[in-house]
C-alpha atoms as a PDB file:
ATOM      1  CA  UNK A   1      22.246 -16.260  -1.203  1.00  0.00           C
ATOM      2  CA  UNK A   2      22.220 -17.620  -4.529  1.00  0.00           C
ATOM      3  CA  UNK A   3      21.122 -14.999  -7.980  1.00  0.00           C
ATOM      4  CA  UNK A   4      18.925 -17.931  -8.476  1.00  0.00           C
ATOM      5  CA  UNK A   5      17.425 -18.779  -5.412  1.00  0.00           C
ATOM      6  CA  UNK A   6      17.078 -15.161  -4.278  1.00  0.00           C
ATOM      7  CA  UNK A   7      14.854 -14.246  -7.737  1.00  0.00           C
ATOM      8  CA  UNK A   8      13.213 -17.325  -6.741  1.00  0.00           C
ATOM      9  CA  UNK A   9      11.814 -15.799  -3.812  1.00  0.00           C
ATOM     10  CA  UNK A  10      11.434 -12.648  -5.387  1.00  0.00           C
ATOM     11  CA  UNK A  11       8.804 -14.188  -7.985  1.00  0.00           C
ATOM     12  CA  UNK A  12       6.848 -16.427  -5.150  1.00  0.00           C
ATOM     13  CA  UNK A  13       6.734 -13.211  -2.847  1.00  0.00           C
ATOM     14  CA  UNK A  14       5.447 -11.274  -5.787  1.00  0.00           C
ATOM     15  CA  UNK A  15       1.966 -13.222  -4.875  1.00  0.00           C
ATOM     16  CA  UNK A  16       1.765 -11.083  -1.601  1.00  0.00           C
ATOM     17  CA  UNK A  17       0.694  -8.005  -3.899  1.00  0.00           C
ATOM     18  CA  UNK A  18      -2.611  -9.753  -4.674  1.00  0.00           C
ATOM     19  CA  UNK A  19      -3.363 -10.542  -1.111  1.00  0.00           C
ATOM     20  CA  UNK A  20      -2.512  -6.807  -0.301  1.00  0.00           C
ATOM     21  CA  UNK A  21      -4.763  -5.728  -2.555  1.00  0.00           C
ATOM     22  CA  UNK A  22      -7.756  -8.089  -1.072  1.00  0.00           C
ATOM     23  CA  UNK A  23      -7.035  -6.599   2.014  1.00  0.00           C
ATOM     24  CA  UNK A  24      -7.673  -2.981   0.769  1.00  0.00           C
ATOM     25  CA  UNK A  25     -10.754  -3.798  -0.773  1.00  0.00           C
ATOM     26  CA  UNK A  26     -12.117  -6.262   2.188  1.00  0.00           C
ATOM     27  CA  UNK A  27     -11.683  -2.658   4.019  1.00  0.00           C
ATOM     28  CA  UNK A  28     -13.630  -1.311   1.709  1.00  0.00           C
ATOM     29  CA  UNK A  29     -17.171  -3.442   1.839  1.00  0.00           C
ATOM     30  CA  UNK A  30     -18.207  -0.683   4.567  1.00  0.00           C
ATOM     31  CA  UNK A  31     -17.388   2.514   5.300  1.00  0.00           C
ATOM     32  CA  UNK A  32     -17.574   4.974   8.118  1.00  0.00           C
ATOM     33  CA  UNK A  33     -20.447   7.631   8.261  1.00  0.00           C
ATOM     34  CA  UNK A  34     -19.512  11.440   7.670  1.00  0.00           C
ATOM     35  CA  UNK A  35     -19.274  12.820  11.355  1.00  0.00           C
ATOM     36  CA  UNK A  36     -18.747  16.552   9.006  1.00  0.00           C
ATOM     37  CA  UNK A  37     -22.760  16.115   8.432  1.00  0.00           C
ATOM     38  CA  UNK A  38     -24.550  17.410  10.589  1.00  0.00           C
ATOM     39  CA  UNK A  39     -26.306  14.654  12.971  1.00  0.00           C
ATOM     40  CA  UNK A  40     -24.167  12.215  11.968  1.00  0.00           C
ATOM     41  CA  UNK A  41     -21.906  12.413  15.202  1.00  0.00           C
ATOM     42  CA  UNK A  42     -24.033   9.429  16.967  1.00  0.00           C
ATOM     43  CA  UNK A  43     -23.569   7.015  13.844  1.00  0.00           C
ATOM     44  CA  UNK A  44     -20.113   7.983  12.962  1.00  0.00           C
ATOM     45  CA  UNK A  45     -18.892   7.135  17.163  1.00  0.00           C
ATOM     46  CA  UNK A  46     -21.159   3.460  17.181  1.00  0.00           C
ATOM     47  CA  UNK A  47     -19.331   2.962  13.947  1.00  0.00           C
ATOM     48  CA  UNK A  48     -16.137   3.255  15.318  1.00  0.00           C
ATOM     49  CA  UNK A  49     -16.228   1.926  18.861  1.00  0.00           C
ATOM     50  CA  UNK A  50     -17.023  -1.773  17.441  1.00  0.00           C
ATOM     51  CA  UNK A  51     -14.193  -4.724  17.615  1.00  0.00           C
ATOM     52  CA  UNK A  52     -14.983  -5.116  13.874  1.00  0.00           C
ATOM     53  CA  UNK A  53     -13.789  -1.531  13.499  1.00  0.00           C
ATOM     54  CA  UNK A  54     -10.470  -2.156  15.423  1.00  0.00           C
ATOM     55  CA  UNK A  55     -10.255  -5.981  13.451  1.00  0.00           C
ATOM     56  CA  UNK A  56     -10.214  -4.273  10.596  1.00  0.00           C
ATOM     57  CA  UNK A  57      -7.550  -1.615  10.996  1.00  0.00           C
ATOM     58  CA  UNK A  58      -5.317  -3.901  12.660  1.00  0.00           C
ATOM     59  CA  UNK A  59      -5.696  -6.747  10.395  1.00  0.00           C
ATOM     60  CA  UNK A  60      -6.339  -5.478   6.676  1.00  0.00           C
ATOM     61  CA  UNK A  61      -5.154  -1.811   7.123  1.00  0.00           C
ATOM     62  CA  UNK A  62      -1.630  -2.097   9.589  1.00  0.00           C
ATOM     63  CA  UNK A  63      -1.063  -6.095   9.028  1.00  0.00           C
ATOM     64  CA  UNK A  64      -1.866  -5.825   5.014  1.00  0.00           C
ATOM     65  CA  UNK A  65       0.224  -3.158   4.740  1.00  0.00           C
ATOM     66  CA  UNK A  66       3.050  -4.603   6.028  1.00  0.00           C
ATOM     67  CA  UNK A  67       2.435  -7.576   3.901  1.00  0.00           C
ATOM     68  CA  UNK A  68       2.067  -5.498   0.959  1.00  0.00           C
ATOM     69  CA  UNK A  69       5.746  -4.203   1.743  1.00  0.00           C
ATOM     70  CA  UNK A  70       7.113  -7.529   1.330  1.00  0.00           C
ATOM     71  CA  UNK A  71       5.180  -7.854  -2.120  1.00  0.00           C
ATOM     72  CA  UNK A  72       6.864  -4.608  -2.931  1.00  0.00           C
ATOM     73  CA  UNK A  73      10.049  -5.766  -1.762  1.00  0.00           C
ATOM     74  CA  UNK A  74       9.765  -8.859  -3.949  1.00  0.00           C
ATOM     75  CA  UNK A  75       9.230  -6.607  -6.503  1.00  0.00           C
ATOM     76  CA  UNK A  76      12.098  -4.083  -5.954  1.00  0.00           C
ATOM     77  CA  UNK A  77      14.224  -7.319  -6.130  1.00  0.00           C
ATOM     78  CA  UNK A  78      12.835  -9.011  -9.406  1.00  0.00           C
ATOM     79  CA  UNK A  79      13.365  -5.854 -11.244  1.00  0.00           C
ATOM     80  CA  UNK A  80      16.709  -5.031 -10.037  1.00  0.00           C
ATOM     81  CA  UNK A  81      18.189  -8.630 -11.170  1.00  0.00           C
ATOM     82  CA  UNK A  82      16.852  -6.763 -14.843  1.00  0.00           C
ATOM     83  CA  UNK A  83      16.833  -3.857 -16.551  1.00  0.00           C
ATOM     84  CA  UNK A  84      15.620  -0.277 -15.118  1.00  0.00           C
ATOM     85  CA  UNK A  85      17.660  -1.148 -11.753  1.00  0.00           C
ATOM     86  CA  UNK A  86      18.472   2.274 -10.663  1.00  0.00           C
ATOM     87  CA  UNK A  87      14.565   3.239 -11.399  1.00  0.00           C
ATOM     88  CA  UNK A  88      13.382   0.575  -8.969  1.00  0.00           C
ATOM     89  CA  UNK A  89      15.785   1.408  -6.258  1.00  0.00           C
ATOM     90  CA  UNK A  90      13.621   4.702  -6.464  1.00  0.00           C
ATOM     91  CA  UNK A  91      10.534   3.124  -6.416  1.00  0.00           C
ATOM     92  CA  UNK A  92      11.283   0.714  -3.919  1.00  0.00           C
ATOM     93  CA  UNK A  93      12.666   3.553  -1.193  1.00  0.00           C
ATOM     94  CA  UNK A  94       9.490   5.819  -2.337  1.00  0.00           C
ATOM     95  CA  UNK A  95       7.159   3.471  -1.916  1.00  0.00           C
ATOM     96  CA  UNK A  96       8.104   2.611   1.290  1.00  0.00           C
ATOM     97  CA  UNK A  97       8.209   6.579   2.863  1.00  0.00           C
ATOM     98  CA  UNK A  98       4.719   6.826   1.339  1.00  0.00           C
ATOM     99  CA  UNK A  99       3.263   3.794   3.460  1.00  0.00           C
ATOM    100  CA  UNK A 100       4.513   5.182   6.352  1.00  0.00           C
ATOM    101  CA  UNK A 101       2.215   7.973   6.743  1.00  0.00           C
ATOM    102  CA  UNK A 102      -0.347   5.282   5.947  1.00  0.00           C
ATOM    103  CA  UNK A 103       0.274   3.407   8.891  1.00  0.00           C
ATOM    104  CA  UNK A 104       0.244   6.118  11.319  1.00  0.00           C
ATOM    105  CA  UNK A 105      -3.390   7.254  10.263  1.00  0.00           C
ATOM    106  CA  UNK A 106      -4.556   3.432  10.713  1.00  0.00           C
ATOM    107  CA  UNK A 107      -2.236   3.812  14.344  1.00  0.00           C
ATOM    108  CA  UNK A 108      -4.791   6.554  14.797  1.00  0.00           C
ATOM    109  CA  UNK A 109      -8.125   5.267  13.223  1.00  0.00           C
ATOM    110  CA  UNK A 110      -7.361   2.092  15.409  1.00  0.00           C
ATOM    111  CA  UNK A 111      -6.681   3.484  18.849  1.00  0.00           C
ATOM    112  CA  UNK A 112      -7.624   7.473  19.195  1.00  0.00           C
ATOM    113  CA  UNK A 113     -10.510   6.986  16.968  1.00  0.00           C
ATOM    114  CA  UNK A 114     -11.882   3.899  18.524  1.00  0.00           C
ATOM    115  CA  UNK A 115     -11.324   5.443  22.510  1.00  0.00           C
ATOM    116  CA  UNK A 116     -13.238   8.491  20.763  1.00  0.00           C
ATOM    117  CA  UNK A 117     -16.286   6.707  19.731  1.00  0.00           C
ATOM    118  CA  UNK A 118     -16.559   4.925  22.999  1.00  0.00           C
ATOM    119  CA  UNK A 119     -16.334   8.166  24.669  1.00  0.00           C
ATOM    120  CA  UNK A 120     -19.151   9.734  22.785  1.00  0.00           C
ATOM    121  CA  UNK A 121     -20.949   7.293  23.853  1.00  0.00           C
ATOM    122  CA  UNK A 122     -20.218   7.221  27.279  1.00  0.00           C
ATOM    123  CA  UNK A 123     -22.039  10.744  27.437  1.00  0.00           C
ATOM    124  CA  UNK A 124     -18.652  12.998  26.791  1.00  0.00           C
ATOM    125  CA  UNK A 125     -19.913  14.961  23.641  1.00  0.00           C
ATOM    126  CA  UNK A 126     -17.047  17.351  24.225  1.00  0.00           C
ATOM    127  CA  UNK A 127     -14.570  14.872  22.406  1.00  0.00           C
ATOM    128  CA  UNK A 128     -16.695  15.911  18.961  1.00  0.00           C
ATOM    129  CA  UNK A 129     -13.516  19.184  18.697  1.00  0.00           C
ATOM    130  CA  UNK A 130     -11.085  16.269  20.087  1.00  0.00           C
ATOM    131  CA  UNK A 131     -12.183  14.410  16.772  1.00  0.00           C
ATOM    132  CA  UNK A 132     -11.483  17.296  14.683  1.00  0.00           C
ATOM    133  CA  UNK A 133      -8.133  18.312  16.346  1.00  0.00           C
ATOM    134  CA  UNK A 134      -6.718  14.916  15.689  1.00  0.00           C
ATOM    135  CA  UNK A 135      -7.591  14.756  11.992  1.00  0.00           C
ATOM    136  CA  UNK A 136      -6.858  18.659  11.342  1.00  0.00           C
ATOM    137  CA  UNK A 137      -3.978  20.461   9.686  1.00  0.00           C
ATOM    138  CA  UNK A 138      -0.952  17.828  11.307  1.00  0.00           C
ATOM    139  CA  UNK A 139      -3.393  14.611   9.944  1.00  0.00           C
ATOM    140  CA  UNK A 140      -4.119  16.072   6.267  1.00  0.00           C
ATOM    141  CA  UNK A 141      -0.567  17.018   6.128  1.00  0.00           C
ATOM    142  CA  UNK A 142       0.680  13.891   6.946  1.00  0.00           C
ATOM    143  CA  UNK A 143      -2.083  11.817   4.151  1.00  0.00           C
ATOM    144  CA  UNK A 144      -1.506  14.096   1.753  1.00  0.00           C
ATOM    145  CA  UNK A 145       2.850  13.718   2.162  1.00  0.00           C
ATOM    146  CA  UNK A 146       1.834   9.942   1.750  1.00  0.00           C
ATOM    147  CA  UNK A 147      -0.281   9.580  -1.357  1.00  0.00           C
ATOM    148  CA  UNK A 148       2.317  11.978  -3.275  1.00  0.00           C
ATOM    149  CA  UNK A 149       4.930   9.424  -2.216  1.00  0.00           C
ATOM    150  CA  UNK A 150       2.778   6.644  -3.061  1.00  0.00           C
ATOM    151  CA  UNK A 151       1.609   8.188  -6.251  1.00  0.00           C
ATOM    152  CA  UNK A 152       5.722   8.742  -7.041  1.00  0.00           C
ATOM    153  CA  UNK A 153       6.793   5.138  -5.693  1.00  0.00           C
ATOM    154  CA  UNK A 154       3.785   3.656  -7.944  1.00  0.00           C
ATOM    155  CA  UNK A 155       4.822   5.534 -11.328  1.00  0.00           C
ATOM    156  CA  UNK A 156       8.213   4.497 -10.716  1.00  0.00           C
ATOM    157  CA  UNK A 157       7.765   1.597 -10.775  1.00  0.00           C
ATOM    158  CA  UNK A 158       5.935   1.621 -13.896  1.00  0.00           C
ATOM    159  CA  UNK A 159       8.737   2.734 -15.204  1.00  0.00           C
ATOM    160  CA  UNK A 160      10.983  -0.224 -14.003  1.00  0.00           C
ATOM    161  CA  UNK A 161       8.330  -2.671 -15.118  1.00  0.00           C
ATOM    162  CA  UNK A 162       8.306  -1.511 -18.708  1.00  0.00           C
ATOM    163  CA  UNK A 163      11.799  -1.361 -18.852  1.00  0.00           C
ATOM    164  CA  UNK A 164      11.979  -5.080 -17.710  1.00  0.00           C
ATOM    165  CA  UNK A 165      10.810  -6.885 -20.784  1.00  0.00           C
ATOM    166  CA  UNK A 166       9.729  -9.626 -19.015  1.00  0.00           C
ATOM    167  CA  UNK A 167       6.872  -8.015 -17.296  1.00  0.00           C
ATOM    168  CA  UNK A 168       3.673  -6.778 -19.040  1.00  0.00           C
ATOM    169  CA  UNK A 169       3.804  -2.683 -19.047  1.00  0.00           C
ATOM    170  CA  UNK A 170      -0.137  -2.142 -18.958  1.00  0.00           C
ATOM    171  CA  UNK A 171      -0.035  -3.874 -15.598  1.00  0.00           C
ATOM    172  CA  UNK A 172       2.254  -1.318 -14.736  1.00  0.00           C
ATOM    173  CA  UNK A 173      -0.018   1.524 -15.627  1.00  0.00           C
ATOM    174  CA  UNK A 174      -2.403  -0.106 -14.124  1.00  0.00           C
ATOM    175  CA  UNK A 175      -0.612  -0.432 -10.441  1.00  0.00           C
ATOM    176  CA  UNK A 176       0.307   2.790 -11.252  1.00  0.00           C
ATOM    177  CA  UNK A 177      -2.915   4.356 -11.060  1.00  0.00           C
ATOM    178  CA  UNK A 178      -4.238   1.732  -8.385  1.00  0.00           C
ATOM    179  CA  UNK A 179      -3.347   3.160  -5.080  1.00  0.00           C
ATOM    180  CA  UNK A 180      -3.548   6.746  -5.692  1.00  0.00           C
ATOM    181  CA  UNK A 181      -6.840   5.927  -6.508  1.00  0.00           C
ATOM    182  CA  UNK A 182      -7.530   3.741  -3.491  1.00  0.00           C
ATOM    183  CA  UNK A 183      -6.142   6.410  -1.367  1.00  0.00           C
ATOM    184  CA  UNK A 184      -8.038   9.056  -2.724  1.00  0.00           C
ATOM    185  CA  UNK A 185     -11.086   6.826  -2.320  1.00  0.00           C
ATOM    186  CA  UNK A 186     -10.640   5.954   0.819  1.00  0.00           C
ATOM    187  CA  UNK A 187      -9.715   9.791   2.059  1.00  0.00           C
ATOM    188  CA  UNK A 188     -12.662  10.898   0.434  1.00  0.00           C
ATOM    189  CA  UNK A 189     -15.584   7.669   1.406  1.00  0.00           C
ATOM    190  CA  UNK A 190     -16.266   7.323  -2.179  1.00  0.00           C
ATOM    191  CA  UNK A 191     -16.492   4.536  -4.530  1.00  0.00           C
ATOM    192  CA  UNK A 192     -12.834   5.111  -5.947  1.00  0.00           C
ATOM    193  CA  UNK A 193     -11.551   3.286  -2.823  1.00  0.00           C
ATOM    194  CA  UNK A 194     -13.298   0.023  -4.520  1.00  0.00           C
ATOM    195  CA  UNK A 195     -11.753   0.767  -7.864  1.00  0.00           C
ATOM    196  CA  UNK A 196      -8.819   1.412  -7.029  1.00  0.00           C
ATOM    197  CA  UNK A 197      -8.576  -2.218  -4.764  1.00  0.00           C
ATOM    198  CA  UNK A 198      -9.587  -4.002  -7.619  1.00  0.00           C
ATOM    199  CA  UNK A 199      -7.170  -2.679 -10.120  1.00  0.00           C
ATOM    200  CA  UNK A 200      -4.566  -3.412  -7.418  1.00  0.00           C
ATOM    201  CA  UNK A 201      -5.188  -7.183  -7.381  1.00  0.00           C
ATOM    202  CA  UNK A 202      -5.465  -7.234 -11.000  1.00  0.00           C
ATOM    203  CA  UNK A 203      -2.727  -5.706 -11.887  1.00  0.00           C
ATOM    204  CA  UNK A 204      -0.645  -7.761  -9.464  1.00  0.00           C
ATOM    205  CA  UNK A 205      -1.672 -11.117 -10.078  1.00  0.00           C
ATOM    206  CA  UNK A 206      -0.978  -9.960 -13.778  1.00  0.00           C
ATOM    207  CA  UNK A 207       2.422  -9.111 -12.740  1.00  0.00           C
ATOM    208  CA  UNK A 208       2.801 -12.235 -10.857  1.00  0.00           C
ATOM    209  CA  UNK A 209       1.760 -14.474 -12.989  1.00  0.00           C
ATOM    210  CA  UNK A 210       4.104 -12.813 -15.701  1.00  0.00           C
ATOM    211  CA  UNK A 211       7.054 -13.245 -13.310  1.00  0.00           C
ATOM    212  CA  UNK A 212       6.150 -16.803 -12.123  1.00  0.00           C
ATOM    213  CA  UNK A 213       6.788 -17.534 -16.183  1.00  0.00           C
ATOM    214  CA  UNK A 214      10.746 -16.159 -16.966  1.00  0.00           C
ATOM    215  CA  UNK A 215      13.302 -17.694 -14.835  1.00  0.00           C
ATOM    216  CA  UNK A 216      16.185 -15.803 -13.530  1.00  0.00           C
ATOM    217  CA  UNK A 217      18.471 -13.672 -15.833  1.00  0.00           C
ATOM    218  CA  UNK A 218      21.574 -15.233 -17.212  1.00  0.00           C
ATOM    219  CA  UNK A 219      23.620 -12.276 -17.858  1.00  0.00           C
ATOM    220  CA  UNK A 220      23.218 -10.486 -14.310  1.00  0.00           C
ATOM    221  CA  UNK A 221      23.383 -13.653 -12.033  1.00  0.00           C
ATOM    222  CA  UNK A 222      27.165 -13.633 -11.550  1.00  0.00           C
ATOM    223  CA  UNK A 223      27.102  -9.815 -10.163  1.00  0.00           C
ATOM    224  CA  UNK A 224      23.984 -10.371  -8.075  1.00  0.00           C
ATOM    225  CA  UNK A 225      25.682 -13.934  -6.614  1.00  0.00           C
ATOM    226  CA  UNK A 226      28.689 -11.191  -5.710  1.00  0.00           C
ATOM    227  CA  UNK A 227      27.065  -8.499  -4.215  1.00  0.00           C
ATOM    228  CA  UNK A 228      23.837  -7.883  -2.153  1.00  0.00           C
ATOM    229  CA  UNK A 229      20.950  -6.950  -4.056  1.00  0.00           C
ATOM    230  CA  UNK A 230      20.975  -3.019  -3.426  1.00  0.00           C
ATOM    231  CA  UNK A 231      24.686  -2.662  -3.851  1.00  0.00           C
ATOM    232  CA  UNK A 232      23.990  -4.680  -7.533  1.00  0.00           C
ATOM    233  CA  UNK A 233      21.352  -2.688  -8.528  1.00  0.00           C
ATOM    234  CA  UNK A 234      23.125   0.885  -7.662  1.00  0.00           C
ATOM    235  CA  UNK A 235      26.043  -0.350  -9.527  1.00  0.00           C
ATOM    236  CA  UNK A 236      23.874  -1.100 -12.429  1.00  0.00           C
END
């Protein structure tokens, strides 16, 4: 594929970020009751045996993350074709280890979570410790693993974008400090789940819309046409 045509796609695909972000915040309009509280068992299982529950994990928390992937991707490439290539390599690989552990607590959320609540409800109040084995020691673990990663992948990138000089470096900061703070939100039920959506989108359709403005680079074209995109930017 063409330099050209390839940071074409980068800079349309760069418009996924946004969508990603509307996802994350669309998840956060409503959120779960705490079934730590006591009494709050009964709400917390009719909460999560509704289809709007599953919807929601399957569609804005698995689906948008994958498309947020491909915004990242997008992104990996645009700033590799620049300056900071190495850094976004990083970024790029970090980023995507640190969704991982995402998806396997929405894998849970969606399914164990879901059979859970319907249980509960079905009259078999013994799957209250069931709830707490699955999201004990293994589950923090594995969310805490993830928003380090994320938190590294995000700052990297940061990096990479101010490095670029064609893309504005408080948006970077600002997608920086976006989904370790929607994380945390969203591990914790607070508000910072919100905040942390909403500096996502703007921060992306900031970056974007900065991209969507400078065409491709003249002076790293001819290695990019030669090579595929990782190979170019290691080389860099």
């Amino acid at each position: 594929m063409q330099g050209k045509t390839l940071d074409k796609y980068a800079r349309a695909g760069l418009w996924l970020l946004p969508i990603y972000g509307v996802a994350n915040f669309v998840g956060t309009i409503s959120s779960q009751p705490d079934y730590h509280k006591a009494g709050l068992f009964p709400a917390y299982a009719r909460y999560i045996s509704t289809g709007s529950f599953l919807a929601s994990h399957l569609a804005l928390s698995i689906i948008g993350t994958g498309i947020g992937l491909i915004g990242f991707t997008a992104l990996f490439i645009y700033l590799a074709r620049r300056r900071a290539s190495g850094v976004s390599v990083a970024a790029f690989v970090t980023t995507t280890l640190g969704n991982m552990p995402a998806v396997a607590m929405f894998g849970v959320a969606a399914f164990a979570q879901s059979a859970i609540g319907k249980a509960y409800l079905a009259g078999h109040h013994d799957v209250v410790a069931l709830n707490s084995s699955v999201y004990g020691t293994a589950a923090n673990l594995n969310a805490a693993a993830g928003i380090l990663l994320l938190t590294a992948g995000m700052i990297l990138f940061a990096v990479a974008i101010s490095r670029s000089q064609s893309l504005p470096r408080t948006a970077g900061i600002l997608l920086a400090a976006s989904l370790p703070i929607f994380a945390i939100g969203s591990i914790t039920g607070t508000i910072l789940a919100s905040i942390g959506a909403l500096m996502l989108i703007g921060s992306t359709i900031w970056i974007a819309r900065s991209a969507s403005m400078h065409e491709a680079p003249r002076s790293t074209a001819a290695t990019v046409d030669q090579q595929p995109p990782v190979l170019a930017a290691l080389d860099a």
